[in-house]
N, C-alpha and C. Protein backbone atom coordinates (compact mmCIF):
# COMPACT_ATOMS: atom_id res chain seq x y z
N UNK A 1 -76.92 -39.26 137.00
CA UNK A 1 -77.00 -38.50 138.23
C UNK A 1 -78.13 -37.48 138.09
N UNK A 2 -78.79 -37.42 139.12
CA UNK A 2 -80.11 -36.29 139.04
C UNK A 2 -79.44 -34.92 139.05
N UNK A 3 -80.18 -34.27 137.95
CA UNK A 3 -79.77 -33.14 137.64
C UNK A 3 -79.31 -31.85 138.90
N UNK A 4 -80.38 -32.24 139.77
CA UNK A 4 -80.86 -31.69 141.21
C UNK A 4 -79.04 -31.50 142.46
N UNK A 5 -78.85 -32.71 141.86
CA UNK A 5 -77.97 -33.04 143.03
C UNK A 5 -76.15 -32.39 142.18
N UNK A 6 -76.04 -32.96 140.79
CA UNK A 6 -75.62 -31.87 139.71
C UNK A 6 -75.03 -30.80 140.07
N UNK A 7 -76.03 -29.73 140.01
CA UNK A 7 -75.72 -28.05 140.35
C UNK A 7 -75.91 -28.14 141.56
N UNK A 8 -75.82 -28.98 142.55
CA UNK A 8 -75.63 -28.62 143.97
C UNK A 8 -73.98 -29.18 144.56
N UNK A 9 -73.52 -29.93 143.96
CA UNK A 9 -72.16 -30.28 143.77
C UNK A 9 -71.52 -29.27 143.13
N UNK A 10 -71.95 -29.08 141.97
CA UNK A 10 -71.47 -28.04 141.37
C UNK A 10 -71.15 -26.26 142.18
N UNK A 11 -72.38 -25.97 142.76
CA UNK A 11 -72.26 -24.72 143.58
C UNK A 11 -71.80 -25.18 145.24
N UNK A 12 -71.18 -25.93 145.31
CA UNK A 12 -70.43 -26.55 146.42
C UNK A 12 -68.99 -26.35 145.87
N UNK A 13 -68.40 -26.92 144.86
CA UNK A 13 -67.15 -26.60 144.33
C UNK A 13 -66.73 -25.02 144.29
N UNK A 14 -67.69 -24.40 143.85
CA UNK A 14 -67.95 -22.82 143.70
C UNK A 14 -67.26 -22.26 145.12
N UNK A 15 -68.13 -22.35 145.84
CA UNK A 15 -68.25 -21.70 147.44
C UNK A 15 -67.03 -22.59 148.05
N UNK A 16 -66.45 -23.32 148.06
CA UNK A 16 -65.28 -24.20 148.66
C UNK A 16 -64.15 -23.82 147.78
N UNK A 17 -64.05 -23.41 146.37
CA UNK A 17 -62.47 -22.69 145.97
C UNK A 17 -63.08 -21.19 146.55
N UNK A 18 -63.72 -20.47 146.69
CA UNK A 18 -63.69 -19.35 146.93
C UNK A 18 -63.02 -19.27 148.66
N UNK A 19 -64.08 -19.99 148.98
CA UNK A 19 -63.77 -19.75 150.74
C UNK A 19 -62.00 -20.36 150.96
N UNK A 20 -61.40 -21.66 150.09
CA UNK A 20 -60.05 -21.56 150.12
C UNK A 20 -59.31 -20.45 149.24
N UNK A 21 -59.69 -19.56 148.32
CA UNK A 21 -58.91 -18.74 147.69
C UNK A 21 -58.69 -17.17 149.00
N UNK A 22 -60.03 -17.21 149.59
CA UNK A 22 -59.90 -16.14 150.74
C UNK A 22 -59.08 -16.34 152.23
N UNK A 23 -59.57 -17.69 152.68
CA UNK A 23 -58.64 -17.64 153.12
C UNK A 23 -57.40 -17.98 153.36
N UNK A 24 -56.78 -18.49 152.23
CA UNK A 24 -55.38 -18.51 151.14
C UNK A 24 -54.57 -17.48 151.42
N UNK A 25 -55.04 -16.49 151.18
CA UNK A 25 -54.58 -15.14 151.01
C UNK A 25 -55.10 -14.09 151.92
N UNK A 26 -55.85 -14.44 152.91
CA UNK A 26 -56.07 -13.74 154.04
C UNK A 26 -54.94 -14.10 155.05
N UNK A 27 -54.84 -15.28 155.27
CA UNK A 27 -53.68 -15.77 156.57
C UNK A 27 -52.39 -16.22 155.76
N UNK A 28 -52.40 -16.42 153.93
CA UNK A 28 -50.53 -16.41 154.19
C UNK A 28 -50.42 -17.95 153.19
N UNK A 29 -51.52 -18.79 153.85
CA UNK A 29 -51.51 -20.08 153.86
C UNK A 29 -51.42 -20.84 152.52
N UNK A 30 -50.25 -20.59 152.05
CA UNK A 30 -50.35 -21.40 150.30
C UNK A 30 -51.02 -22.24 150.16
N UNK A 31 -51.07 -23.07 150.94
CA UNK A 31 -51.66 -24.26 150.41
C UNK A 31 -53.51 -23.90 150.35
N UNK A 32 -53.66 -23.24 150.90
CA UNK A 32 -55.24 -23.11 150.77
C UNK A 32 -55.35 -22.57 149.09
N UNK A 33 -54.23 -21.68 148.86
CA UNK A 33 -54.59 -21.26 147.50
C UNK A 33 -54.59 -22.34 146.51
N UNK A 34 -53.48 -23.40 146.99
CA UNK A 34 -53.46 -24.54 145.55
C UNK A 34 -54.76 -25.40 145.86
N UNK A 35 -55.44 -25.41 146.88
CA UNK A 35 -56.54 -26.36 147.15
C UNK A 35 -57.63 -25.35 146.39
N UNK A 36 -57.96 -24.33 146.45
CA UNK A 36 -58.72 -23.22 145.66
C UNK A 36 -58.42 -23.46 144.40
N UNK A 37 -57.22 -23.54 143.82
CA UNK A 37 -57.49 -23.60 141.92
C UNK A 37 -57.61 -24.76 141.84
N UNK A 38 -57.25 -26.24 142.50
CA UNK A 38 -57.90 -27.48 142.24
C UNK A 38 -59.76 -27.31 142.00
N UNK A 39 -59.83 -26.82 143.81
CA UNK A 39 -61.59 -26.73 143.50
C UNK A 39 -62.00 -26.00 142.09
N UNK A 40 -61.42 -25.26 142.17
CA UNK A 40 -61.96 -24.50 140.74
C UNK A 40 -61.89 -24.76 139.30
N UNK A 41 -60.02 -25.93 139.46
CA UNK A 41 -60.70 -26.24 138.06
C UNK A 41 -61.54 -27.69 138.57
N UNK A 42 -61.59 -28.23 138.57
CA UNK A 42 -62.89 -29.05 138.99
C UNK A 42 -64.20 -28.30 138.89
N UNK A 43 -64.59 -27.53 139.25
CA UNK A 43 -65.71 -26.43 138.85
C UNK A 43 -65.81 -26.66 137.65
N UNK A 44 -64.91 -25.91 137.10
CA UNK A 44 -64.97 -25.90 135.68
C UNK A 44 -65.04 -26.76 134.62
N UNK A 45 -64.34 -27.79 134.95
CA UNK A 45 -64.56 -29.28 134.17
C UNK A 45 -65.65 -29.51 134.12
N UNK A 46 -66.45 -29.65 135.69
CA UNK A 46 -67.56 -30.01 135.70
C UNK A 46 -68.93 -29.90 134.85
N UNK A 47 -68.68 -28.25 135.13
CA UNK A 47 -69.18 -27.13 133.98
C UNK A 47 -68.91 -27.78 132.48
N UNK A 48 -67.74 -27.83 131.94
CA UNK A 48 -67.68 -27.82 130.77
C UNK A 48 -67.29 -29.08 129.92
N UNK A 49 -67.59 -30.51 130.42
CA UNK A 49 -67.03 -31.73 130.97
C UNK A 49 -67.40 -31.60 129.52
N UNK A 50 -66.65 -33.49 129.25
CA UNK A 50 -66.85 -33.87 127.99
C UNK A 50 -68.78 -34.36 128.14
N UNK A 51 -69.25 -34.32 127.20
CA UNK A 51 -70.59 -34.72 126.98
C UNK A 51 -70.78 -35.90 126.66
N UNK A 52 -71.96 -36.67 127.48
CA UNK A 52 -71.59 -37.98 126.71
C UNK A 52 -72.86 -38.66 125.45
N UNK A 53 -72.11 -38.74 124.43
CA UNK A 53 -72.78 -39.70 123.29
C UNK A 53 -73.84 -40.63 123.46
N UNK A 54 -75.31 -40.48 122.85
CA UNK A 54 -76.00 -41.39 122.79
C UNK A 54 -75.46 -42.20 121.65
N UNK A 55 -75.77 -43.78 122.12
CA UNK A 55 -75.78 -44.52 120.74
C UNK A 55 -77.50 -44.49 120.07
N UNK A 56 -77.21 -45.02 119.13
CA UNK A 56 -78.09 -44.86 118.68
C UNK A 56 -78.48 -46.63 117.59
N UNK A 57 -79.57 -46.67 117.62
CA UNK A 57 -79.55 -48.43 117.68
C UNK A 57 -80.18 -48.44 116.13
């Protein structure tokens, strides 16, 4: 995957648990909050995913 497109998924996950963590807890709405720590850990995986192995020939 191009690196480009990457951290733009990535800062999409960002801005989509935030905007459900606000308004989660602005109007009441639980469920926006559990859709907010999904997005987020997804963020974070993303961020900190397993790496993958070159072989090596």
């Amino acid at each position: 995957m191009n690196t480009l497109y990457r951290w733009l998924i990535i800062a999409a996950l960002f801005i989509a648990a935030l905007v459900s963590y606000s308004y989660g807890i602005t109007e009441g709405v639980f469920l926006f909050v559990i859709a907010g720590f999904v997005f987020e850990l997804t963020f974070w995986f993303s961020i900190f995913g397993k790496k993958k192995t070159q072989k090596r020939t």
